[in-house]
PDB file of N, CA and C in Angstrom:
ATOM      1  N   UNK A   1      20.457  91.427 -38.812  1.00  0.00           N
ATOM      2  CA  UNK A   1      20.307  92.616 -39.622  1.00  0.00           C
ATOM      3  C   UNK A   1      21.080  93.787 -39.020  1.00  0.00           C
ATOM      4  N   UNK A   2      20.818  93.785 -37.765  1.00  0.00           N
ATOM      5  CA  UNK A   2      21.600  95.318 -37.302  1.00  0.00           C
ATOM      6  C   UNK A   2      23.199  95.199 -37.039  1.00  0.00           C
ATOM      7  N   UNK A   3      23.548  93.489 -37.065  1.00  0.00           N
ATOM      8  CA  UNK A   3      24.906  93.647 -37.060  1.00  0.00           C
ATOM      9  C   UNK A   3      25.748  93.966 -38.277  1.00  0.00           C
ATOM     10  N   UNK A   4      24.962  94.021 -39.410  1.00  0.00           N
ATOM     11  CA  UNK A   4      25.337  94.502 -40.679  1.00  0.00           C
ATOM     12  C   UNK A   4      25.412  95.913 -40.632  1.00  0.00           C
ATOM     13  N   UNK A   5      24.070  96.851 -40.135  1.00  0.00           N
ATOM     14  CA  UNK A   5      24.214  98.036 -39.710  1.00  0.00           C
ATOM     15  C   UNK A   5      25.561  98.424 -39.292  1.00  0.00           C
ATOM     16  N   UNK A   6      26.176  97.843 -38.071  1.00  0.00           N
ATOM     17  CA  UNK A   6      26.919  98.467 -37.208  1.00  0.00           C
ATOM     18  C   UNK A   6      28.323  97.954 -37.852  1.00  0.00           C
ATOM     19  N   UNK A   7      28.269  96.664 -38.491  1.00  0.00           N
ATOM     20  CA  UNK A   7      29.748  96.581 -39.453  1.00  0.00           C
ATOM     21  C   UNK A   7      29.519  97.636 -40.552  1.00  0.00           C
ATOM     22  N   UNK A   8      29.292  97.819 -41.444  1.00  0.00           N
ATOM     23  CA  UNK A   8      28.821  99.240 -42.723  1.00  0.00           C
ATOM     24  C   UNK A   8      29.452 100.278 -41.895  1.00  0.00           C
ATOM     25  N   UNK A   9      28.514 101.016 -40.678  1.00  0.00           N
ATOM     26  CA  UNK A   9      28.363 102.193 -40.270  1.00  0.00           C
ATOM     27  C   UNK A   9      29.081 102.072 -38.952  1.00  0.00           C
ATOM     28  N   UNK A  10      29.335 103.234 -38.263  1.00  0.00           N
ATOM     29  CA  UNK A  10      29.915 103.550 -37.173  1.00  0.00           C
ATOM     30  C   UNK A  10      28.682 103.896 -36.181  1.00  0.00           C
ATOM     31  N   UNK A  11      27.725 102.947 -36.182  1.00  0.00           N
ATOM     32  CA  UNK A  11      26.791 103.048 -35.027  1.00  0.00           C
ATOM     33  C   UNK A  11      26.773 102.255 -33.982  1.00  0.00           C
ATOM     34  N   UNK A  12      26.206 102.665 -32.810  1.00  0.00           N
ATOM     35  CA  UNK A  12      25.872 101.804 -31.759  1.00  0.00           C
ATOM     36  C   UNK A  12      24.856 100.505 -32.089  1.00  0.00           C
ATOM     37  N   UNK A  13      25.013  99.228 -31.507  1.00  0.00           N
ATOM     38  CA  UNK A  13      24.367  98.174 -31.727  1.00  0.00           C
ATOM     39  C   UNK A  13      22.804  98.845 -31.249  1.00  0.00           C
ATOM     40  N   UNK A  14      22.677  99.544 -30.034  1.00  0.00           N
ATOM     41  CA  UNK A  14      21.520  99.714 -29.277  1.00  0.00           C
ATOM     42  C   UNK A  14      20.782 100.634 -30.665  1.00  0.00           C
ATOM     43  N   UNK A  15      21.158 101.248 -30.825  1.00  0.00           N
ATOM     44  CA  UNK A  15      20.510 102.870 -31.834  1.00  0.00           C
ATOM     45  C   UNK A  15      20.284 101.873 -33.418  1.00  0.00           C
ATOM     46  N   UNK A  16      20.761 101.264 -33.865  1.00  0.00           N
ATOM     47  CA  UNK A  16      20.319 100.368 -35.044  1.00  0.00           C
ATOM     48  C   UNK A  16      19.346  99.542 -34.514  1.00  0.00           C
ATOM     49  N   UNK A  17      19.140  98.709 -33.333  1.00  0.00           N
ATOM     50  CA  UNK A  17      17.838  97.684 -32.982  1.00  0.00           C
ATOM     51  C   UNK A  17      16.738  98.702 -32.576  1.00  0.00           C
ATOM     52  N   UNK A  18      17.070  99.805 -32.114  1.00  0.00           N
ATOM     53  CA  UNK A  18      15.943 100.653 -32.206  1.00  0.00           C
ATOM     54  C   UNK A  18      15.347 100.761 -33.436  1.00  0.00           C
ATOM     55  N   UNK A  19      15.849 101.099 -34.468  1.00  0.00           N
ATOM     56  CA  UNK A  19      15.600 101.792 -35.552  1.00  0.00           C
ATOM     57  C   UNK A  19      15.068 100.319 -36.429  1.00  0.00           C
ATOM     58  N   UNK A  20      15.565  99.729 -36.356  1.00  0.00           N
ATOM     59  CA  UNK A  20      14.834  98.426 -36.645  1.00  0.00           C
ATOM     60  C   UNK A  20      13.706  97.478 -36.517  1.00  0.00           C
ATOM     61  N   UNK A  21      13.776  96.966 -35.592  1.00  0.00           N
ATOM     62  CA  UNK A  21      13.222  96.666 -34.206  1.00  0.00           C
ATOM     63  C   UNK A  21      11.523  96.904 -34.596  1.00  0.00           C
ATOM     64  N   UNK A  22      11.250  98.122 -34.496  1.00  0.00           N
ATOM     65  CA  UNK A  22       9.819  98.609 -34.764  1.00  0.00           C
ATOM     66  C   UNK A  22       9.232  97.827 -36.561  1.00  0.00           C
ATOM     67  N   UNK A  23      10.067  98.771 -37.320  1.00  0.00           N
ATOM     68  CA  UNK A  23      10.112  98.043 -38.815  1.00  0.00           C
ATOM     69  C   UNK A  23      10.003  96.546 -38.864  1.00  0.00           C
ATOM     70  N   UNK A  24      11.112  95.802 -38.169  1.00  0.00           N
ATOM     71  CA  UNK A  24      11.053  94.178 -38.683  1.00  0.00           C
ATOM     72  C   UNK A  24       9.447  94.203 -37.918  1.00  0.00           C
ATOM     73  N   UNK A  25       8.794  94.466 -37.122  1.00  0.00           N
ATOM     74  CA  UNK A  25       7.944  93.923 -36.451  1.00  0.00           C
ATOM     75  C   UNK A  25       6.475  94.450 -37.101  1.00  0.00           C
ATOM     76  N   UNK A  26       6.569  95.689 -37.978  1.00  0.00           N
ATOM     77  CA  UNK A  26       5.265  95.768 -38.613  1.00  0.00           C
ATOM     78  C   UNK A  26       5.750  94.563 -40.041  1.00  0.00           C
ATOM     79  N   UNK A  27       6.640  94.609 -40.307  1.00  0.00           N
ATOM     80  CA  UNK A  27       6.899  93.819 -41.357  1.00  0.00           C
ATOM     81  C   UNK A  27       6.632  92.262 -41.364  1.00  0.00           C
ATOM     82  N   UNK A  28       6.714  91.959 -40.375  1.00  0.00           N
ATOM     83  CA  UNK A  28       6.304  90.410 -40.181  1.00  0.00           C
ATOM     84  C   UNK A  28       5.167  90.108 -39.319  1.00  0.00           C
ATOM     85  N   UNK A  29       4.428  90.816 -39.018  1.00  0.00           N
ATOM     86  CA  UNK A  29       3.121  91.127 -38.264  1.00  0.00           C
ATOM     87  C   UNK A  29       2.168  90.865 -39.116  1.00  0.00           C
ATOM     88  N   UNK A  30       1.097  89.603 -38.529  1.00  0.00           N
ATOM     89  CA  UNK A  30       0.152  88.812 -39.309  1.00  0.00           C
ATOM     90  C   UNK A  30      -0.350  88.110 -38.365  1.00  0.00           C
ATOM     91  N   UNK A  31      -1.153  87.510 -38.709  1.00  0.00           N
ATOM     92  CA  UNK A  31      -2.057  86.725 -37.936  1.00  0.00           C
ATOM     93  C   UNK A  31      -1.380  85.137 -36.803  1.00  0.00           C
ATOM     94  N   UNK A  32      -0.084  84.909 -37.180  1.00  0.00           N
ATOM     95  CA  UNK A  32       0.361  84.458 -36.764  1.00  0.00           C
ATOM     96  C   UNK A  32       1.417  84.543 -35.477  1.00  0.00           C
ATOM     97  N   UNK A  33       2.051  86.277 -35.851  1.00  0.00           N
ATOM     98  CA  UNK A  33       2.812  86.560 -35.119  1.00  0.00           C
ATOM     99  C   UNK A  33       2.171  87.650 -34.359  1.00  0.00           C
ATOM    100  N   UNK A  34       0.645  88.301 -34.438  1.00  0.00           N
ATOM    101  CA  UNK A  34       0.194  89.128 -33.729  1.00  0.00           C
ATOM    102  C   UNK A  34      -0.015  88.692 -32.247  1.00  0.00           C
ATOM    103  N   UNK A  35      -0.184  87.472 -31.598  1.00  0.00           N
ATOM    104  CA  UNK A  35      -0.251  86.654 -30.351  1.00  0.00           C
ATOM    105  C   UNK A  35       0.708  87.572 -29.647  1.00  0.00           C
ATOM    106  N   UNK A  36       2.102  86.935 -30.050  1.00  0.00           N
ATOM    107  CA  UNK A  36       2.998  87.036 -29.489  1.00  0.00           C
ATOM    108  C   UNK A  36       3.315  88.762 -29.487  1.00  0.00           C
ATOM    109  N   UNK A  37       3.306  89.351 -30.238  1.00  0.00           N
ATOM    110  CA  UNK A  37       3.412  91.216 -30.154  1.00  0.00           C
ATOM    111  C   UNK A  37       2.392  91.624 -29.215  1.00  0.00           C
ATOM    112  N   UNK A  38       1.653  91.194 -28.949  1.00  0.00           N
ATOM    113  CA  UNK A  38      -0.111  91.513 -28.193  1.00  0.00           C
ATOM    114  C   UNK A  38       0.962  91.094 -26.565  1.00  0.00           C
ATOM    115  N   UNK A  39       0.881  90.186 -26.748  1.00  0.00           N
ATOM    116  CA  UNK A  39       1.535  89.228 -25.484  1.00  0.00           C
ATOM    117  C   UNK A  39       3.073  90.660 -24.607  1.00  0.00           C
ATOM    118  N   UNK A  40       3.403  90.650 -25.836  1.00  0.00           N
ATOM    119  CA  UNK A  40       4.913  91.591 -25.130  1.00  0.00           C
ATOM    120  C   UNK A  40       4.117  92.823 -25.217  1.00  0.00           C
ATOM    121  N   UNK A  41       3.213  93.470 -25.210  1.00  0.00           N
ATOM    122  CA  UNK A  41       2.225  94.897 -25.543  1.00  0.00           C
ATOM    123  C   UNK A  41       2.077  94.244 -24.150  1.00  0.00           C
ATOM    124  N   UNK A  42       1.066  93.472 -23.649  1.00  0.00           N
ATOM    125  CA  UNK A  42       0.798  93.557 -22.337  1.00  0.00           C
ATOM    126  C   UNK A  42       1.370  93.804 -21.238  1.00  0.00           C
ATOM    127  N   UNK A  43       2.732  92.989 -21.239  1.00  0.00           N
ATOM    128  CA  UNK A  43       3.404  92.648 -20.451  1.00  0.00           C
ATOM    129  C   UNK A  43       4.348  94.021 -20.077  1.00  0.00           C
ATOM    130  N   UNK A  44       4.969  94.606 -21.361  1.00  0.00           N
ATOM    131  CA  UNK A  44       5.967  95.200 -21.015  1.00  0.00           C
ATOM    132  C   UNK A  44       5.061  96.980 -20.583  1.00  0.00           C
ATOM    133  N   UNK A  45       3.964  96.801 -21.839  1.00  0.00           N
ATOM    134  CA  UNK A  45       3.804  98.429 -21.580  1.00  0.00           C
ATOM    135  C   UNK A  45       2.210  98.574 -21.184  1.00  0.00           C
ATOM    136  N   UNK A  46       1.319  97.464 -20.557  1.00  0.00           N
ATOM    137  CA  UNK A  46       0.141  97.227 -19.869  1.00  0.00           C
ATOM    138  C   UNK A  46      -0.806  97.763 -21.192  1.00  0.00           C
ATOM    139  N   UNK A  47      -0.538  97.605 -22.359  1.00  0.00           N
ATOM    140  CA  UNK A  47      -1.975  97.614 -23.511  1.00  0.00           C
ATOM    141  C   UNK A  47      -3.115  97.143 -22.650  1.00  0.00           C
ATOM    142  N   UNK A  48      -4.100  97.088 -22.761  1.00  0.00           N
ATOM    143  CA  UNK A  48      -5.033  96.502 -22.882  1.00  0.00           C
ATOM    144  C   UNK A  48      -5.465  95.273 -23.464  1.00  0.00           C
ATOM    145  N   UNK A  49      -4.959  94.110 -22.398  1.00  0.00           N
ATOM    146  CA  UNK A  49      -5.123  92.540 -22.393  1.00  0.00           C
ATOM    147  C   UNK A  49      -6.365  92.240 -23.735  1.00  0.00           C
ATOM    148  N   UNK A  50      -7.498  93.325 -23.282  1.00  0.00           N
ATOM    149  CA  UNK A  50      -8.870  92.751 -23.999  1.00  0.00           C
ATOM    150  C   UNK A  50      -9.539  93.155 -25.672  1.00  0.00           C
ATOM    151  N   UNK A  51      -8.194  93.817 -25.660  1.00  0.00           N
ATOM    152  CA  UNK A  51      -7.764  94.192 -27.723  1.00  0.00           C
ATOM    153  C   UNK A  51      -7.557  92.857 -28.405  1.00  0.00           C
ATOM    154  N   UNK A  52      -8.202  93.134 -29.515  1.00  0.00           N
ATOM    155  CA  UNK A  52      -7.827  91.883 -30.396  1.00  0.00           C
ATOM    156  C   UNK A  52      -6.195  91.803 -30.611  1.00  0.00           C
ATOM    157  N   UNK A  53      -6.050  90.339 -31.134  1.00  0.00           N
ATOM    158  CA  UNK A  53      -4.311  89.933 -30.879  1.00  0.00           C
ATOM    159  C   UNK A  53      -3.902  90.744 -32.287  1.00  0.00           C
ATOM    160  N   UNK A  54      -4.433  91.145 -33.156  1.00  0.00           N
ATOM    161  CA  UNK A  54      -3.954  92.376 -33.912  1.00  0.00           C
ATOM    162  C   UNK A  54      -3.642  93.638 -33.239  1.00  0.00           C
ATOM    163  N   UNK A  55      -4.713  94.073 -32.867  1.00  0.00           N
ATOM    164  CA  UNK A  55      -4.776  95.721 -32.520  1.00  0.00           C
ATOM    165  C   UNK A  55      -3.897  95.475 -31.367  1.00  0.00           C
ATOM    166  N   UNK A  56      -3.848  94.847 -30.358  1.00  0.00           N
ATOM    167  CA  UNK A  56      -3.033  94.357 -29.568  1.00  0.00           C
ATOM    168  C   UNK A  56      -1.232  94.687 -30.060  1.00  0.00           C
ATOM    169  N   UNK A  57      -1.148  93.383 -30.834  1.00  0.00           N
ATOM    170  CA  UNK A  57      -0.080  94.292 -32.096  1.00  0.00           C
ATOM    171  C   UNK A  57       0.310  95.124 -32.239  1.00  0.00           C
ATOM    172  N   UNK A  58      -0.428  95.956 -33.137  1.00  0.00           N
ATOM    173  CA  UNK A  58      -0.198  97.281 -33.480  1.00  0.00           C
ATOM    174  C   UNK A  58      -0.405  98.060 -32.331  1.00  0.00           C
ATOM    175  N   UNK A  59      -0.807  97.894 -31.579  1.00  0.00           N
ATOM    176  CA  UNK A  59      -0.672  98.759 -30.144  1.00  0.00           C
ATOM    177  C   UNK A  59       1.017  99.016 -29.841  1.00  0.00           C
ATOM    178  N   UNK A  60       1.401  97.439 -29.236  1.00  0.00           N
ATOM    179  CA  UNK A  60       2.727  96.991 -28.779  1.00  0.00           C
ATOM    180  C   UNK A  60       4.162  97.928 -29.304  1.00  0.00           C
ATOM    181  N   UNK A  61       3.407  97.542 -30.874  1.00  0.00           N
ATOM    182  CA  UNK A  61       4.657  98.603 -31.917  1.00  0.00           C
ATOM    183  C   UNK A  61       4.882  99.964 -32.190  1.00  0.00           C
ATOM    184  N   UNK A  62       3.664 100.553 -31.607  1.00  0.00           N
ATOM    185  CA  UNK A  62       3.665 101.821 -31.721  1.00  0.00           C
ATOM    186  C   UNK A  62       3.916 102.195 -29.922  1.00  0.00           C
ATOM    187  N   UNK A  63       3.864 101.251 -29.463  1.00  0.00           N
ATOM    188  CA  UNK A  63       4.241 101.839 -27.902  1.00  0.00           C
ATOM    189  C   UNK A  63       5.718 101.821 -28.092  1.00  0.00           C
ATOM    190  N   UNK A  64       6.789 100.730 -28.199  1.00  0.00           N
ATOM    191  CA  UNK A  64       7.852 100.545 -28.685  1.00  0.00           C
ATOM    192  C   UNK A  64       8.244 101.892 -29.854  1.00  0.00           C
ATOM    193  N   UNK A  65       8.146 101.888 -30.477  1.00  0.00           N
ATOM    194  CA  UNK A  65       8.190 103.614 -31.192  1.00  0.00           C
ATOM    195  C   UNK A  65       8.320 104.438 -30.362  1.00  0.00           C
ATOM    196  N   UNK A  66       6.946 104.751 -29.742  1.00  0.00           N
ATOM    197  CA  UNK A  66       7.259 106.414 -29.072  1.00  0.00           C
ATOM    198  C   UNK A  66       8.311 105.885 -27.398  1.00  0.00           C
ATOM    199  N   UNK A  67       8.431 105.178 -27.087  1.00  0.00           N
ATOM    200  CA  UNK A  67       9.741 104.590 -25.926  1.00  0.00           C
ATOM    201  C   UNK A  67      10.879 104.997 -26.601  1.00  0.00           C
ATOM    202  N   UNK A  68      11.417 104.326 -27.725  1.00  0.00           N
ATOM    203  CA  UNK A  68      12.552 104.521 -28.876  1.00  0.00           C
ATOM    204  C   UNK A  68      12.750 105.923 -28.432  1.00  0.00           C
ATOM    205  N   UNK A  69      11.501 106.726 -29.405  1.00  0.00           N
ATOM    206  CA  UNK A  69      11.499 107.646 -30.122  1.00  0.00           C
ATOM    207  C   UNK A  69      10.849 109.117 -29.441  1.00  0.00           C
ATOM    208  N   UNK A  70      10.347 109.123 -28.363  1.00  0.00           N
ATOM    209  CA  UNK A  70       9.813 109.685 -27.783  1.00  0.00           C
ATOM    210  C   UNK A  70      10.745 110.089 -26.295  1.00  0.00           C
ATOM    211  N   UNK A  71      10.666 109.002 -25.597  1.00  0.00           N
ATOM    212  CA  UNK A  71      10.981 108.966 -24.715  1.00  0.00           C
ATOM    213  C   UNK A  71      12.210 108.891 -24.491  1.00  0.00           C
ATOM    214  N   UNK A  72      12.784 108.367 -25.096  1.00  0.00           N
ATOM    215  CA  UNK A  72      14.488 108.175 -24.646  1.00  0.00           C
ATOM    216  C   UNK A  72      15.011 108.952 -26.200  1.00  0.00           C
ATOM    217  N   UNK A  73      14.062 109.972 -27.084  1.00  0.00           N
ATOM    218  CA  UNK A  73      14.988 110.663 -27.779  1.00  0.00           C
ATOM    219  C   UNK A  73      15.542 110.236 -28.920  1.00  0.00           C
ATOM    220  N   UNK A  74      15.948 109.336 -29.534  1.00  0.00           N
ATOM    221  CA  UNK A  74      16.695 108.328 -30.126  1.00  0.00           C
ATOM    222  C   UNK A  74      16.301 109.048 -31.748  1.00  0.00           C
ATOM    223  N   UNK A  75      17.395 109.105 -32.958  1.00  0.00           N
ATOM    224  CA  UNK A  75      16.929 109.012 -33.769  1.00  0.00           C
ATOM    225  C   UNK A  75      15.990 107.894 -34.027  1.00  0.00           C
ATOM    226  N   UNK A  76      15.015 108.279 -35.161  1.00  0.00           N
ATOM    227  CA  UNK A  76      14.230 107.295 -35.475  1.00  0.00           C
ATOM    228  C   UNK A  76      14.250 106.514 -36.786  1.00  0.00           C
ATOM    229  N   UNK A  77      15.208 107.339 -37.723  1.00  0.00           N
ATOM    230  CA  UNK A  77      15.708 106.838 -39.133  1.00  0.00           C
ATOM    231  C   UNK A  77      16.924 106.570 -39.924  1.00  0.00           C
ATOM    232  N   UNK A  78      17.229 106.003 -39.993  1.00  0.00           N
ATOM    233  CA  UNK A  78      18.725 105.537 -40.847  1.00  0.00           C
ATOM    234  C   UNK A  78      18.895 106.799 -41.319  1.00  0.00           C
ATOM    235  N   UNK A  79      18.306 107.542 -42.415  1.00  0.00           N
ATOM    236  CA  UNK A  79      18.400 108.714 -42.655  1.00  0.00           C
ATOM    237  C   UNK A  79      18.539 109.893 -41.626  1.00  0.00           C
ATOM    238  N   UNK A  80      18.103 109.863 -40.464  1.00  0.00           N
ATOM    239  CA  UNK A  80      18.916 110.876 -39.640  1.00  0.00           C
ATOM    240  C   UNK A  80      20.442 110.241 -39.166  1.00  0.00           C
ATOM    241  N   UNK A  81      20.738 109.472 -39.088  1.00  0.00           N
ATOM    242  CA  UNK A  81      22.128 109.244 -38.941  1.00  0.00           C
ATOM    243  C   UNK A  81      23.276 109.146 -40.031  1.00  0.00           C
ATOM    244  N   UNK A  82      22.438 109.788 -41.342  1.00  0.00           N
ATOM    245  CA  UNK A  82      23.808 109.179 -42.479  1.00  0.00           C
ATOM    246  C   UNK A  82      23.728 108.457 -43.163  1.00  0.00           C
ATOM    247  N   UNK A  83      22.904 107.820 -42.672  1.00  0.00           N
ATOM    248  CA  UNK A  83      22.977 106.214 -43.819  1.00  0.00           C
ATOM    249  C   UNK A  83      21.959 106.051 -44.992  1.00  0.00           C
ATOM    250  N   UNK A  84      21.910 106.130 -45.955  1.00  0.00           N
ATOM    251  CA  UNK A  84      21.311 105.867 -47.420  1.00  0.00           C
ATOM    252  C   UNK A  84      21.177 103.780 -47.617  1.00  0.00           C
ATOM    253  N   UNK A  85      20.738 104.431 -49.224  1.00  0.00           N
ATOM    254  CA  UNK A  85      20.419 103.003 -49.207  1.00  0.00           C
ATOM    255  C   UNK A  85      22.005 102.336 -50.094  1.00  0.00           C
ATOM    256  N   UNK A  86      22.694 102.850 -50.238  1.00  0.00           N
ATOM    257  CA  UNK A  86      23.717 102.644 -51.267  1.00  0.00           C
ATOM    258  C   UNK A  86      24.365 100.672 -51.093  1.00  0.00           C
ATOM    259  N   UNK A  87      23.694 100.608 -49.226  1.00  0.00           N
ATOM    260  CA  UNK A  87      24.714  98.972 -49.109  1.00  0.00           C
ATOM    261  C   UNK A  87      23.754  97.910 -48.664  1.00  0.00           C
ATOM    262  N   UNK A  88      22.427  98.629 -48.858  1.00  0.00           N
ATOM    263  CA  UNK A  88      21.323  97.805 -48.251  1.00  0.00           C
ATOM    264  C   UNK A  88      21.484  95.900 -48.731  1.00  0.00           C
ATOM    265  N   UNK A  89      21.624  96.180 -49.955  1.00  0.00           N
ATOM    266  CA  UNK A  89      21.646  95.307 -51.258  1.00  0.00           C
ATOM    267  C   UNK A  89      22.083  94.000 -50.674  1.00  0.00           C
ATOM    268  N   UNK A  90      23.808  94.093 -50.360  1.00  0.00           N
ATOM    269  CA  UNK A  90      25.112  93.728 -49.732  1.00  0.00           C
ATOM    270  C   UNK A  90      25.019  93.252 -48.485  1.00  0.00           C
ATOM    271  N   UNK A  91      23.971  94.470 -47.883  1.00  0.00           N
ATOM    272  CA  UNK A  91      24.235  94.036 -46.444  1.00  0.00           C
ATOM    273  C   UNK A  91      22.842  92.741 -46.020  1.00  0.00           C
ATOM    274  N   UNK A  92      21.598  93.011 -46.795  1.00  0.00           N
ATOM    275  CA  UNK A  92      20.727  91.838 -46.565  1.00  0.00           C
ATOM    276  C   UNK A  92      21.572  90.697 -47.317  1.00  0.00           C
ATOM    277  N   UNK A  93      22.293  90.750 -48.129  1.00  0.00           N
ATOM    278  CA  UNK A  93      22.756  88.885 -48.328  1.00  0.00           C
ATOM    279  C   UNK A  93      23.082  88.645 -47.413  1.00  0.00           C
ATOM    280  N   UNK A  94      24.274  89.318 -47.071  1.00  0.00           N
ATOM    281  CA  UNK A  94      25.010  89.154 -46.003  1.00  0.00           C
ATOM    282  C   UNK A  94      24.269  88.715 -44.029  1.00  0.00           C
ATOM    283  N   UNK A  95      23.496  89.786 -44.324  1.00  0.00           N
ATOM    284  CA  UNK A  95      22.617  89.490 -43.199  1.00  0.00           C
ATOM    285  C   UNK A  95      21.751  87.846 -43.439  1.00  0.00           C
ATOM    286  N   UNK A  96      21.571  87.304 -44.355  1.00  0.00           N
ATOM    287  CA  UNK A  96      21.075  85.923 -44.550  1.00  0.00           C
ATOM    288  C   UNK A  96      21.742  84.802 -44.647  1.00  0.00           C
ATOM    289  N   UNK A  97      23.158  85.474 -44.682  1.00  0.00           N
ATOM    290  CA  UNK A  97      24.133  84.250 -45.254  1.00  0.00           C
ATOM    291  C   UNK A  97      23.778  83.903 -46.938  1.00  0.00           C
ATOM    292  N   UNK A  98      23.338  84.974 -47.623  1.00  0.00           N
ATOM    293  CA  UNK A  98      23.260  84.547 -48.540  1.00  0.00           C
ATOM    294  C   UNK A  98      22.325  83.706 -48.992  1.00  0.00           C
ATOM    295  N   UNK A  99      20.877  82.850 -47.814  1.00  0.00           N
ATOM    296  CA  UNK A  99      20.340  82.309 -48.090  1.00  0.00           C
ATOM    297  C   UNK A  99      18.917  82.516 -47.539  1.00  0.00           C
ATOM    298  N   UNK A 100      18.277  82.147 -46.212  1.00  0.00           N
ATOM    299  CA  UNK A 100      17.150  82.698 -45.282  1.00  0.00           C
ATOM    300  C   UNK A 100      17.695  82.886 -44.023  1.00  0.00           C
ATOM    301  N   UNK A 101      17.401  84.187 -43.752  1.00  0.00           N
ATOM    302  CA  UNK A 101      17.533  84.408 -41.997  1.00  0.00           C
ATOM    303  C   UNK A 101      16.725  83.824 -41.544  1.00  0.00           C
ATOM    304  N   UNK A 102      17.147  82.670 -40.137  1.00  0.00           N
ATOM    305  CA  UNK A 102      16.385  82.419 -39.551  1.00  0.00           C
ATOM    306  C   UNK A 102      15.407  82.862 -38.611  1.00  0.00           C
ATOM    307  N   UNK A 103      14.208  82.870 -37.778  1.00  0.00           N
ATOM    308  CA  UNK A 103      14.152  83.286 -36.544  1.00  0.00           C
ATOM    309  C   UNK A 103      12.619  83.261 -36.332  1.00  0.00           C
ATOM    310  N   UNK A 104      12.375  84.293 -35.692  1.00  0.00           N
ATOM    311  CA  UNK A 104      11.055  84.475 -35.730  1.00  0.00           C
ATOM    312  C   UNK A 104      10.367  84.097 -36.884  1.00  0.00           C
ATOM    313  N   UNK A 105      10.189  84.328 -38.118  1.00  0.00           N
ATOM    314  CA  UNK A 105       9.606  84.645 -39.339  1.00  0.00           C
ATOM    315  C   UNK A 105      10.517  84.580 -40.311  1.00  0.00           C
ATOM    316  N   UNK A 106      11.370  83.104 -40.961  1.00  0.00           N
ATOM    317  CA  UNK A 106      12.174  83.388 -41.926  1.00  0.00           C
ATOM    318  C   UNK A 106      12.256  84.729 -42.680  1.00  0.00           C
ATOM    319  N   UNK A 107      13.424  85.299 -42.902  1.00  0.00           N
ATOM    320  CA  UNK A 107      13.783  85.936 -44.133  1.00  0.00           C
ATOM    321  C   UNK A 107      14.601  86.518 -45.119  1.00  0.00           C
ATOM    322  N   UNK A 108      14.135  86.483 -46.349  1.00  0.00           N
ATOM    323  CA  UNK A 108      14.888  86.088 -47.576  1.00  0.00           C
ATOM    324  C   UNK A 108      15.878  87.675 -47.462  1.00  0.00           C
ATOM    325  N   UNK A 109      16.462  87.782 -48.452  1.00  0.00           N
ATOM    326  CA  UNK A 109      17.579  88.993 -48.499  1.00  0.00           C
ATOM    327  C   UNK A 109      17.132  89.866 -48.886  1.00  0.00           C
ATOM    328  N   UNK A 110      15.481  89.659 -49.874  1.00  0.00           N
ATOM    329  CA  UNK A 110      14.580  90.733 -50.293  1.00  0.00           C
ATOM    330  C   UNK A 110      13.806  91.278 -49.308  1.00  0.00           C
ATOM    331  N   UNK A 111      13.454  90.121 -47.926  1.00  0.00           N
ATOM    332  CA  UNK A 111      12.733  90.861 -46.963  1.00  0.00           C
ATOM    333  C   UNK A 111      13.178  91.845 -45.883  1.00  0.00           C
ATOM    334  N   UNK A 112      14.871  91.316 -45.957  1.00  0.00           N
ATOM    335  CA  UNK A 112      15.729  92.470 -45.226  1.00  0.00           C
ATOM    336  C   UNK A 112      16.166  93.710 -46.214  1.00  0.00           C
ATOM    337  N   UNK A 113      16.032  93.690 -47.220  1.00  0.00           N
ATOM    338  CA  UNK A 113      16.201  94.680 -47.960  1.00  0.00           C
ATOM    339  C   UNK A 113      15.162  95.370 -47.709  1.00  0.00           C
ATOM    340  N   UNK A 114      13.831  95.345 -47.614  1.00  0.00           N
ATOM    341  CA  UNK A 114      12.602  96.206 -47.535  1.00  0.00           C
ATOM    342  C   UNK A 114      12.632  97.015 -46.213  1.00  0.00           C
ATOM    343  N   UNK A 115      13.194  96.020 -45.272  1.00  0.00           N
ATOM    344  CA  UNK A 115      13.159  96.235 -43.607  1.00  0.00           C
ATOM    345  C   UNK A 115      13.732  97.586 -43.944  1.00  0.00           C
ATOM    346  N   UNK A 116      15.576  97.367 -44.232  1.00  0.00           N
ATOM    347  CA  UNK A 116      16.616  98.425 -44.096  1.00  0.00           C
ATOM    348  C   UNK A 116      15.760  99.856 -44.944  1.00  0.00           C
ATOM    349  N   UNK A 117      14.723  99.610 -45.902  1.00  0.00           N
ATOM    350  CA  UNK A 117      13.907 100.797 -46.427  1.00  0.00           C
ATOM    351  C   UNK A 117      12.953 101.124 -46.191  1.00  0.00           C
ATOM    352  N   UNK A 118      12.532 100.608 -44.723  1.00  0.00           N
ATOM    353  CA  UNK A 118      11.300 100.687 -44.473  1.00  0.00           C
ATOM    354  C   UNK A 118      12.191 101.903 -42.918  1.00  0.00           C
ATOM    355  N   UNK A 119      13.474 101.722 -42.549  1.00  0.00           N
ATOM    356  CA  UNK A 119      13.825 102.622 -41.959  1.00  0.00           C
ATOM    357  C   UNK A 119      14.114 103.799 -42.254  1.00  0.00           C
ATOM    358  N   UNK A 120      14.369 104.077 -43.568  1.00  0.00           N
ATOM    359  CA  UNK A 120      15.179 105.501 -44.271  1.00  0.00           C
ATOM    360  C   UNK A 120      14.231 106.590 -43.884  1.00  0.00           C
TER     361      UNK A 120
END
């Protein structure tokens, strides 16, 4: 997804996975993938091990946010850098190959389309 960002736009790879990054991860955050967000919440920014593997979660992502966004400054929205939705469309096919991104949590070109508007 963010290498679509940075082909489109004249941004840094780092400043698009920021801006991302947080979004794909409330976006695919469920009961399946809350383990593993809980898991990197512990590890990287010492949450509290004894939170449910949700809140755990949502802990992780909002610590990741204010790091981004807080701490190191960083815009936090496509919209502070310029960018609209005008290539979102284009750029999730593209980001899928036209078919499912693989990875963590398949997804379709509609679910990267939401991502790229869930940053604006």
């Amino acid at each position: 997804m963010e290498h679509e960002l940075s082909a489109f736009y004249d941004i840094t790879h780092g400043l698009g996975l920021a801006i991302l990054t947080p979004r794909w991860m409330k976006y695919i955050l469920d009961e399946s993938t809350a383990p593993q967000f809980k898991k990197f919440g512990v590890n990287i920014f010492g949450i509290d091990e004894s939170l449910s593997d949700m809140e755990g979660a949502e802990k992780a992502i909002e610590c990741l946010s204010d790091f981004y966004f807080k701490t190191l400054d960083l815009q936090s929205t496509l919209t502070e850098i310029g960018i609209d939705d005008t290539n979102f469309k284009v750029m999730a096919k593209k980001a899928c190959g036209g078919d499912v991104l693989q990875g963590f949590k398949p997804l379709t070109p509609e679910d990267v389309e939401k991502i790229f508007r869930m940053c604006l």
